[in-house]
C-alpha atoms as a PDB file:
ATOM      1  CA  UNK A   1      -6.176  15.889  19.128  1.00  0.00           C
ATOM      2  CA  UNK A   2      -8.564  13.978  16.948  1.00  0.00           C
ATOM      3  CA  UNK A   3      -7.062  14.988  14.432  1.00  0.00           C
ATOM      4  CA  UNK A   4      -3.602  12.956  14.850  1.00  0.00           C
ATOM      5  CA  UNK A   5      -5.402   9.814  15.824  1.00  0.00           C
ATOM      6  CA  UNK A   6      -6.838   9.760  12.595  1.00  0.00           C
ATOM      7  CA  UNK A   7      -2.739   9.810  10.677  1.00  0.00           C
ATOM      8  CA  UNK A   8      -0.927   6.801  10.521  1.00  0.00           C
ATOM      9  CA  UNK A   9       2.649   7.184  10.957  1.00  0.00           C
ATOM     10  CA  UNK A  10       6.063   5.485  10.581  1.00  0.00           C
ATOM     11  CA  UNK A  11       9.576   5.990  11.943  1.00  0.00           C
ATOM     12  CA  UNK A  12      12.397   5.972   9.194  1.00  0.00           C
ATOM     13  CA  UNK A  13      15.409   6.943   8.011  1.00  0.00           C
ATOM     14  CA  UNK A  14      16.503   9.157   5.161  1.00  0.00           C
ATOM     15  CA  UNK A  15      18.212   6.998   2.350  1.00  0.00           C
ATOM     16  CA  UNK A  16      18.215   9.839  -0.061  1.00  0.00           C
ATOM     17  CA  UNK A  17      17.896  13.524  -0.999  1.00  0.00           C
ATOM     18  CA  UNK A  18      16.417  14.706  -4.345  1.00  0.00           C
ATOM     19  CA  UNK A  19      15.184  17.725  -6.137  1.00  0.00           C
ATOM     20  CA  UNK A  20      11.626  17.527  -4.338  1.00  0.00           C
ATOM     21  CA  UNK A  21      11.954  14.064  -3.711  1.00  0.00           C
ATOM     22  CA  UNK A  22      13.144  12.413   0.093  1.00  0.00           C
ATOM     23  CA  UNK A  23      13.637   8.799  -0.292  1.00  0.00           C
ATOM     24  CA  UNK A  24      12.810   6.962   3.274  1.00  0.00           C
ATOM     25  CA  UNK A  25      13.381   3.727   4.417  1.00  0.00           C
ATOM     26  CA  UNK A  26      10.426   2.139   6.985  1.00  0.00           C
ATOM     27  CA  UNK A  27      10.350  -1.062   9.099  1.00  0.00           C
ATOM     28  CA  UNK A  28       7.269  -2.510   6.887  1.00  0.00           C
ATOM     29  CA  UNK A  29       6.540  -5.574  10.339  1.00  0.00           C
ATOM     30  CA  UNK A  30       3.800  -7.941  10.104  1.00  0.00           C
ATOM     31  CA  UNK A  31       1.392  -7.973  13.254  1.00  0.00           C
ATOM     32  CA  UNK A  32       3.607 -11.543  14.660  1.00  0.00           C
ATOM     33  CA  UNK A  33       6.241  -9.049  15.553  1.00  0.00           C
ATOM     34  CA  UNK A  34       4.604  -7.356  18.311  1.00  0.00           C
ATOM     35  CA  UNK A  35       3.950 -10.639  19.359  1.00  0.00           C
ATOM     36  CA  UNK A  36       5.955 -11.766  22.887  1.00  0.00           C
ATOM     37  CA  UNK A  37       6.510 -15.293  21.302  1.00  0.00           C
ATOM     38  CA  UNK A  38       7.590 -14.126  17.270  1.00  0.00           C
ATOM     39  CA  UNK A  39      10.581 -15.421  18.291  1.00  0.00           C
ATOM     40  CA  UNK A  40       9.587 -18.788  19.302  1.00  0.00           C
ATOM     41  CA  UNK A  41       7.287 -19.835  16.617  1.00  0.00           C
ATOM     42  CA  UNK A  42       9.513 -18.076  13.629  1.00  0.00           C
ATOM     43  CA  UNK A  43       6.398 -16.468  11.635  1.00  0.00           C
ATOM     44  CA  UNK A  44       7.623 -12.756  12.323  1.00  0.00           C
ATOM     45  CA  UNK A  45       8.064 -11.053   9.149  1.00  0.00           C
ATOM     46  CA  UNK A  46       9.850  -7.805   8.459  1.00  0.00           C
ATOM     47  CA  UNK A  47      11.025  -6.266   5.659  1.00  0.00           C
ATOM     48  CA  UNK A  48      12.257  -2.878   5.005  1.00  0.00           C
ATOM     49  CA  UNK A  49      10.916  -0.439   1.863  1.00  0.00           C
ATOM     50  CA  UNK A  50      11.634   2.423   0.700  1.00  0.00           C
ATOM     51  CA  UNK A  51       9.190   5.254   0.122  1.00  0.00           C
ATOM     52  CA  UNK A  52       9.829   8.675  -2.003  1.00  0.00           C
ATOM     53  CA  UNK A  53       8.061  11.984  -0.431  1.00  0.00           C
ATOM     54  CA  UNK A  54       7.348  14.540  -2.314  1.00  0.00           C
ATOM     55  CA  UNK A  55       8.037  17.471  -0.488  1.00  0.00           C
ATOM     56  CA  UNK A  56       8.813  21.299  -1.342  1.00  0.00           C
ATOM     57  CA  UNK A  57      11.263  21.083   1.979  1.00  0.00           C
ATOM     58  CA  UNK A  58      13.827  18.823   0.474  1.00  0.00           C
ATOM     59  CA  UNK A  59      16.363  20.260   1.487  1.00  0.00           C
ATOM     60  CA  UNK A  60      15.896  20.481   5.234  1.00  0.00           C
ATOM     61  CA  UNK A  61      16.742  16.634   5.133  1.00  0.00           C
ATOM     62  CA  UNK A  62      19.600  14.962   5.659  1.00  0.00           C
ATOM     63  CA  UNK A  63      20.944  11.317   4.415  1.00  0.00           C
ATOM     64  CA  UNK A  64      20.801   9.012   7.612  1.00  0.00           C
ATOM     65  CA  UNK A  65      18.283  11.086   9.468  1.00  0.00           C
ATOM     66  CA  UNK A  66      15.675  10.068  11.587  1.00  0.00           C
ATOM     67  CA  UNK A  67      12.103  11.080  10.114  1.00  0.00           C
ATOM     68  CA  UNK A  68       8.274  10.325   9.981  1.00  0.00           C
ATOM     69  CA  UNK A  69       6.203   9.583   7.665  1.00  0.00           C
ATOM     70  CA  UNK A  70       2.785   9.897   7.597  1.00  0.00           C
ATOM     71  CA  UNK A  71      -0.702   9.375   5.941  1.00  0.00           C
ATOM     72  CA  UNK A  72      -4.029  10.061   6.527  1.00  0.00           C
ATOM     73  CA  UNK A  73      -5.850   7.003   7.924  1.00  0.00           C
ATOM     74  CA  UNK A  74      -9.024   7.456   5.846  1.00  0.00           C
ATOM     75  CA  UNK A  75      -6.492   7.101   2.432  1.00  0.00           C
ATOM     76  CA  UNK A  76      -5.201   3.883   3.559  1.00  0.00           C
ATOM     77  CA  UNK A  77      -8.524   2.570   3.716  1.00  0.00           C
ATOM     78  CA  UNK A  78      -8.824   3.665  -0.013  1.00  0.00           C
ATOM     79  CA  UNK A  79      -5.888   2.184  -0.864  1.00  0.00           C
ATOM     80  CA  UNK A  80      -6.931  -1.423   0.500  1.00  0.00           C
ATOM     81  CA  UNK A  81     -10.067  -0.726  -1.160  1.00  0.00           C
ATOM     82  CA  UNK A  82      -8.434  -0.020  -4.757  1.00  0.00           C
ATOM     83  CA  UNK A  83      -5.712  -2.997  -3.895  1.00  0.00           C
ATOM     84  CA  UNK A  84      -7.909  -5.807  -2.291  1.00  0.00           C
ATOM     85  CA  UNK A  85     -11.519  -5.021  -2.198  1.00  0.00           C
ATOM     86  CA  UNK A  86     -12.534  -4.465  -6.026  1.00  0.00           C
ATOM     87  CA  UNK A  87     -10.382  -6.811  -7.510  1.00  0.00           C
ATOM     88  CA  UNK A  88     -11.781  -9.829  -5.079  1.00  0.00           C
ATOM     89  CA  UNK A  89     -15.515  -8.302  -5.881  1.00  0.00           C
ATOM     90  CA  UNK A  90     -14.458  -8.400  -9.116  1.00  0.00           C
ATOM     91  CA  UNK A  91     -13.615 -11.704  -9.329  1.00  0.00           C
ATOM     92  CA  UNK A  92     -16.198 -13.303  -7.384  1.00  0.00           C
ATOM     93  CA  UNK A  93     -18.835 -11.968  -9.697  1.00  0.00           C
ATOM     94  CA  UNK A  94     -16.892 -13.075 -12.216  1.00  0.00           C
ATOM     95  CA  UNK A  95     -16.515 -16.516 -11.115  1.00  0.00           C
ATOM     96  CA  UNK A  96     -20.110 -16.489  -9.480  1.00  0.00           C
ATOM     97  CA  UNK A  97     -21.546 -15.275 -12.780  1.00  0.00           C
ATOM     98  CA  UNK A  98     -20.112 -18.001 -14.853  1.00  0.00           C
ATOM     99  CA  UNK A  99     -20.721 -20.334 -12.759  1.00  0.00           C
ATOM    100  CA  UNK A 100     -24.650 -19.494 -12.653  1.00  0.00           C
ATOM    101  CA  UNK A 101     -24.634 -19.411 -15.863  1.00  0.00           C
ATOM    102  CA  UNK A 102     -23.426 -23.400 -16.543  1.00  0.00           C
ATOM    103  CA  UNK A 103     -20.066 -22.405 -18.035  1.00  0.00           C
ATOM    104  CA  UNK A 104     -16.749 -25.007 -17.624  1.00  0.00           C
ATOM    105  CA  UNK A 105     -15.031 -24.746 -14.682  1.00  0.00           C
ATOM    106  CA  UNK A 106     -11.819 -23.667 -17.178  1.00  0.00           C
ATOM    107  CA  UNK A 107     -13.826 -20.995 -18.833  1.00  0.00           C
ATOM    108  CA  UNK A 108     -14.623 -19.405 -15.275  1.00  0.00           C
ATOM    109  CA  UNK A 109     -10.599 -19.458 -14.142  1.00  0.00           C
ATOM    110  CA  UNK A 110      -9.650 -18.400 -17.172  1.00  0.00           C
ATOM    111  CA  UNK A 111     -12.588 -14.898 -16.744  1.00  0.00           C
ATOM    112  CA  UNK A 112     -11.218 -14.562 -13.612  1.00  0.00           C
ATOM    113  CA  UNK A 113      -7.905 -13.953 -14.097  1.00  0.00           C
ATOM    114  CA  UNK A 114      -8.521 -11.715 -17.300  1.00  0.00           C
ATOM    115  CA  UNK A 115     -10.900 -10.030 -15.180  1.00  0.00           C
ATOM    116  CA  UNK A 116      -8.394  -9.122 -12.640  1.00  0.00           C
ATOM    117  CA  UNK A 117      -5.781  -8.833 -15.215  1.00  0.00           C
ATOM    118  CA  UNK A 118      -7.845  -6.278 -16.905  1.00  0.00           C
ATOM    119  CA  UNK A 119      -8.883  -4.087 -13.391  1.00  0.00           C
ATOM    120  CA  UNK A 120      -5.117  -4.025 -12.954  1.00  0.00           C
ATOM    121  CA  UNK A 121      -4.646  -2.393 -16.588  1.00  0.00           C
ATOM    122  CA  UNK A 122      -7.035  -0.082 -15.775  1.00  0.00           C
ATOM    123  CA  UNK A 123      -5.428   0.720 -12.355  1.00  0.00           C
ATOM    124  CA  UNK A 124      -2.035   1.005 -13.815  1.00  0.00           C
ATOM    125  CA  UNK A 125      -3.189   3.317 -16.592  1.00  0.00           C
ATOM    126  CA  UNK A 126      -5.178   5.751 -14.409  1.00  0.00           C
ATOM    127  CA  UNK A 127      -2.080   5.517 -11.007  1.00  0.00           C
ATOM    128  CA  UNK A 128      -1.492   9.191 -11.890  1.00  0.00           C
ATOM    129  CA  UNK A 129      -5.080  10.134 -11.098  1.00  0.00           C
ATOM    130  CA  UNK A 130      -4.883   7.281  -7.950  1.00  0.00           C
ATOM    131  CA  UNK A 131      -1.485   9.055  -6.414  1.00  0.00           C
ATOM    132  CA  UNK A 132      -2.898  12.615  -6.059  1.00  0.00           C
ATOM    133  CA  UNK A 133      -5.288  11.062  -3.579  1.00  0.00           C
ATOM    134  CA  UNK A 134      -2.652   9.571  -1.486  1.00  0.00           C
ATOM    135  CA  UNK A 135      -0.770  12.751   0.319  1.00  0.00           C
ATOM    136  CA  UNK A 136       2.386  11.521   2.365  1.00  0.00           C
ATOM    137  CA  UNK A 137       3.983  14.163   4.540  1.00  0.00           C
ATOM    138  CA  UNK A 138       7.291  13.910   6.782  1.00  0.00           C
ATOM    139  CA  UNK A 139       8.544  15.394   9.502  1.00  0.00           C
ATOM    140  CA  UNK A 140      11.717  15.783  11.838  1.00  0.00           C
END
């Protein structure tokens, strides 16, 4: 039992059926949605995405199906890491760095953003190595 509290799940539907591959479509709601006033004050966002399992059971799936998809909890919490964390760290010691050390206000944005541009780079040229870590499943 501890074990499923620890998998973060979502309810979708089967857009499409590859060669490995199961295409989903989720519900991606902000946190105003479960609100009982969303409604009211019109800041309830949702959006709908579309997210490609692999899976070796392809072919159980069906087009318009129901499904689940799920993650391990402790893997979103690296991926908000890798997507939020170290880039604002980044960037703060950039900018707090530069600052200390007297340089123009210009000179600081202009590190920051290179800084951020460059952790991105570096993301983007090692996502092969990133994805292994992040294991979706689905289910019926």
């Amino acid at each position: 039992m501890a074990k499923l509290e620890r998998i973060a799940s979502h309810d979708g539907i089967v857009k499409n059926v590859g060669k490995g591959l199961v295409a989903v479509e989720i519900a991606s709601t902000s946190a105003c949605a479960a609100c009982e006033a969303h409604a009211k004050c019109g800041f309830a966002e949702s959006k709908n995405k579309t997210i490609e399992v692999p899976t070796k059971q392809w072919s159980e799936y069906a087009e318009g199906e129901h499904v689940t998809v799920n993650i391990d909890q402790s893997r979103g919490l690296l991926a908000v890491w890798l997507a939020y964390v170290l880039p604002a760290v980044c960037m703060l010691a950039a900018i707090i760095g530069l600052s200390a050390a007297g340089a123009a206000e210009w000179v600081v944005a202009v590190v920051a953003l290179a800084v951020l541009a460059i952790y991105v780079v570096i993301l983007y040229l090692y996502r092969t190595k990133v994805e292994k870590h992040f294991t979706l499943t689905i289910t019926h």
